[in-house]
N, C-alpha and C. Protein backbone atom coordinates (compact mmCIF):
# COMPACT_ATOMS: atom_id res chain seq x y z
N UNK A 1 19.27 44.85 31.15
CA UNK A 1 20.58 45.33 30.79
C UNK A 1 21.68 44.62 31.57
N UNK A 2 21.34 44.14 32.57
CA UNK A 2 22.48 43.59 33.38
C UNK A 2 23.10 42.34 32.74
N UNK A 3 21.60 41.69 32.37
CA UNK A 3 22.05 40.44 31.71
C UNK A 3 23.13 40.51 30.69
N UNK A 4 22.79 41.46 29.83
CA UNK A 4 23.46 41.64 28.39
C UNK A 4 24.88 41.93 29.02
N UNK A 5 24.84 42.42 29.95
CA UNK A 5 26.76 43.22 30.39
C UNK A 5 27.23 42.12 31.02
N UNK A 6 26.29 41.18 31.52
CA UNK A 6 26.93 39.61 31.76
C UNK A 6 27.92 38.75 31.02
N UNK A 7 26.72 38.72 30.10
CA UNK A 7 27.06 37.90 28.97
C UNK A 7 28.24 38.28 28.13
N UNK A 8 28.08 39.26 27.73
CA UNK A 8 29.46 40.27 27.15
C UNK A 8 31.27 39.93 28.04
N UNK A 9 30.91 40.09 29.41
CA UNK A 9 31.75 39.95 30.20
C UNK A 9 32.38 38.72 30.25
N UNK A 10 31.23 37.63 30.05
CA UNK A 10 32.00 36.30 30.04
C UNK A 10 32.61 35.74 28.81
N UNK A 11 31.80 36.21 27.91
CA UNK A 11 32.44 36.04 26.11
C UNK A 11 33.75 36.88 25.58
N UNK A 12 34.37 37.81 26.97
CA UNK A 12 35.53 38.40 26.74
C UNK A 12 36.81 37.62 27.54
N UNK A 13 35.81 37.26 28.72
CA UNK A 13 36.85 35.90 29.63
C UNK A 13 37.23 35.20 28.67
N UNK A 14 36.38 34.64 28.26
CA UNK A 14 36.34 32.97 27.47
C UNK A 14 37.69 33.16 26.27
N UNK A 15 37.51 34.45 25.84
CA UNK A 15 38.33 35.28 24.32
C UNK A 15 39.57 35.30 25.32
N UNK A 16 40.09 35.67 26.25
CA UNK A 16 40.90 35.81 26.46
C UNK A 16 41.91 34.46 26.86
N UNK A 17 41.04 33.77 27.70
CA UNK A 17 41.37 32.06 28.05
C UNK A 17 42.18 31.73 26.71
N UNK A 18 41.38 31.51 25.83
CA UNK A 18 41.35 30.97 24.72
C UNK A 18 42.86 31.45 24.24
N UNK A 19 43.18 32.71 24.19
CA UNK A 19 44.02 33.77 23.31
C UNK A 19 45.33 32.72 24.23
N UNK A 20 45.28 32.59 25.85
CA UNK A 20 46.18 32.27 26.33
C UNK A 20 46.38 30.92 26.09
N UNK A 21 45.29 30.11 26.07
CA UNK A 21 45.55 28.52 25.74
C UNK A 21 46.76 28.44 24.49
N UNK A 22 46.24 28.96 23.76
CA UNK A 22 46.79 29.31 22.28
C UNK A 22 48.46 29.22 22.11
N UNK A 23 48.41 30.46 23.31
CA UNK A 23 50.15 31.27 23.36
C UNK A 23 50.76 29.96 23.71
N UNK A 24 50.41 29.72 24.73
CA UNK A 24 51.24 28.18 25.14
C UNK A 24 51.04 27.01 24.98
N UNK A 25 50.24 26.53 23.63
CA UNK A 25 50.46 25.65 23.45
C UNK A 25 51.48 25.98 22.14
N UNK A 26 51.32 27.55 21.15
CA UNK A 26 52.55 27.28 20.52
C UNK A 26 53.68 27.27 21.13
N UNK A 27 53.81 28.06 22.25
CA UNK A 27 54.97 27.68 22.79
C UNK A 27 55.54 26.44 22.99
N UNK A 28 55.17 25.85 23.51
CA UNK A 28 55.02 24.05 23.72
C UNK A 28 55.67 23.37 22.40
N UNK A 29 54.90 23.68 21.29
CA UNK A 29 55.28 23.15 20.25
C UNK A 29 56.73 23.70 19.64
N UNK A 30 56.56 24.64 19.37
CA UNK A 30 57.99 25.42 18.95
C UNK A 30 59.36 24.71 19.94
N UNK A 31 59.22 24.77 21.30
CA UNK A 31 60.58 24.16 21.80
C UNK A 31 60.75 22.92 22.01
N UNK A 32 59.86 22.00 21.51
CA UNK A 32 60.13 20.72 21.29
C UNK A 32 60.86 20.13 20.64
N UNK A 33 60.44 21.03 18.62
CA UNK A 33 61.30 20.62 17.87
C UNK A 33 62.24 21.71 17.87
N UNK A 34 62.48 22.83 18.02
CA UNK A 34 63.63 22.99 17.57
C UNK A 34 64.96 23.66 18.18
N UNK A 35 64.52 22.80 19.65
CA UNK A 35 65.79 22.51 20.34
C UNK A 35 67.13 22.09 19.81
N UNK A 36 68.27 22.09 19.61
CA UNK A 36 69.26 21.35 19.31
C UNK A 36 69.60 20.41 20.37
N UNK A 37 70.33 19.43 20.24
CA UNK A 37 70.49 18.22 20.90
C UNK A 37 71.92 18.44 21.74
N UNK A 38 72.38 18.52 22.73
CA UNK A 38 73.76 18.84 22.76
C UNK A 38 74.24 17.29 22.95
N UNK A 39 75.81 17.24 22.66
CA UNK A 39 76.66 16.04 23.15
C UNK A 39 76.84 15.85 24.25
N UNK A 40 77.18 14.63 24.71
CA UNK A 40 77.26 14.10 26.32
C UNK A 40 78.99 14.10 26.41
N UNK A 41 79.16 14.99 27.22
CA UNK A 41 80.91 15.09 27.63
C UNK A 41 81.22 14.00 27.88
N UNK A 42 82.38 13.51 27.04
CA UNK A 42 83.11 12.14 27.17
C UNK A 42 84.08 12.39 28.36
N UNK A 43 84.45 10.86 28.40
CA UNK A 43 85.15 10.96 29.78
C UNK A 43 87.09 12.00 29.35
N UNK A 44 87.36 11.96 28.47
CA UNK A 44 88.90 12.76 28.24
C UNK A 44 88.27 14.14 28.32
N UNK A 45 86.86 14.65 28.19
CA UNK A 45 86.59 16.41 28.17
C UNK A 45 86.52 16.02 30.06
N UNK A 46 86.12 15.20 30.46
CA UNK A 46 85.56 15.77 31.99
C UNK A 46 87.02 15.70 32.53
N UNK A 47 88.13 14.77 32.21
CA UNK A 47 89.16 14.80 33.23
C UNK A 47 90.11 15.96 32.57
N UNK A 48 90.21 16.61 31.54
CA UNK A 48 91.15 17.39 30.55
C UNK A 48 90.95 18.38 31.98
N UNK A 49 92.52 19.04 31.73
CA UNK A 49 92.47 20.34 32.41
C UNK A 49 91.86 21.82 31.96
N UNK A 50 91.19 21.93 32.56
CA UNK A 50 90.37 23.52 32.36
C UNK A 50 91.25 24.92 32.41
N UNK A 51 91.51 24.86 33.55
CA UNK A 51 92.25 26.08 34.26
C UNK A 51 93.86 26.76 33.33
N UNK A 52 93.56 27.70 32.93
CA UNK A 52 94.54 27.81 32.44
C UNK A 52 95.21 29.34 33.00
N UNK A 53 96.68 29.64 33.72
CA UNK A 53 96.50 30.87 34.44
C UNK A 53 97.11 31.84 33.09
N UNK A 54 96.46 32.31 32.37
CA UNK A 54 96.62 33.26 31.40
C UNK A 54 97.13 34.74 32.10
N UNK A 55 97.20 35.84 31.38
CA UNK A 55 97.73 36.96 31.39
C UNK A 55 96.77 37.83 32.34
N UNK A 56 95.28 37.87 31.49
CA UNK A 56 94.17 38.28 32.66
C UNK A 56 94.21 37.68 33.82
N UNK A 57 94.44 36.39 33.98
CA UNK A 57 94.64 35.94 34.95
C UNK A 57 94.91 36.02 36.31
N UNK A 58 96.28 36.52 35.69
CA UNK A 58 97.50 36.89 36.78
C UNK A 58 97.27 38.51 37.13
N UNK A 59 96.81 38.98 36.23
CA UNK A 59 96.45 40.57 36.48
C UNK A 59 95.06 40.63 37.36
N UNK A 60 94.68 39.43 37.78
CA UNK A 60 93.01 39.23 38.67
C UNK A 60 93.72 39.27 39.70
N UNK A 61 94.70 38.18 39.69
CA UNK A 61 95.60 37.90 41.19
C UNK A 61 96.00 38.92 41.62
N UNK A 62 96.66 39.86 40.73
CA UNK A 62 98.15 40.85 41.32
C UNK A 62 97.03 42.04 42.12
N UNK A 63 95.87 41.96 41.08
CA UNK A 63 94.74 43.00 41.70
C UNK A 63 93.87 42.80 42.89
N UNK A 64 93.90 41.52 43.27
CA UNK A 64 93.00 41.31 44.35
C UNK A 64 93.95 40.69 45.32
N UNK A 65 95.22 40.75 45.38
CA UNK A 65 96.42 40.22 46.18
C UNK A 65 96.46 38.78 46.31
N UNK A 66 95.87 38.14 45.75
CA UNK A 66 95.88 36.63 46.21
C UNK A 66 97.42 35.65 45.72
């Protein structure tokens, strides 16, 4: 009997290995293709000004005294 609860034991490892090999290799596959590609920031987006002191803004300042 021991044998048999062996054997059982390892043919549920193996099922499970397997189940996980599985998961990640679809994973693997799935974000390969269907990633989108993003654009490479040209040089007028990296020097353009960001900062803009809007309404929230100024109500961050007036609230935190700065």
């Amino acid at each position: 009997m021991t044998k048999q609860k062996q054997v059982g034991a390892v043919d549920r490892r193996g099922f499970l290995k397997s189940i996980g090999g599985v998961g990640v290799a679809a994973a693997t596959v799935a974000g390969l293709g269907s990633a989108p590609v993003e654009a490479a920031e040209s040089e007028a987006d990296k020097r353009k000004a960001r900062y803009r002191e809007t309404d929230h803004v100024k109500a961050y300042y007036r609230t935190n005294r700065y």
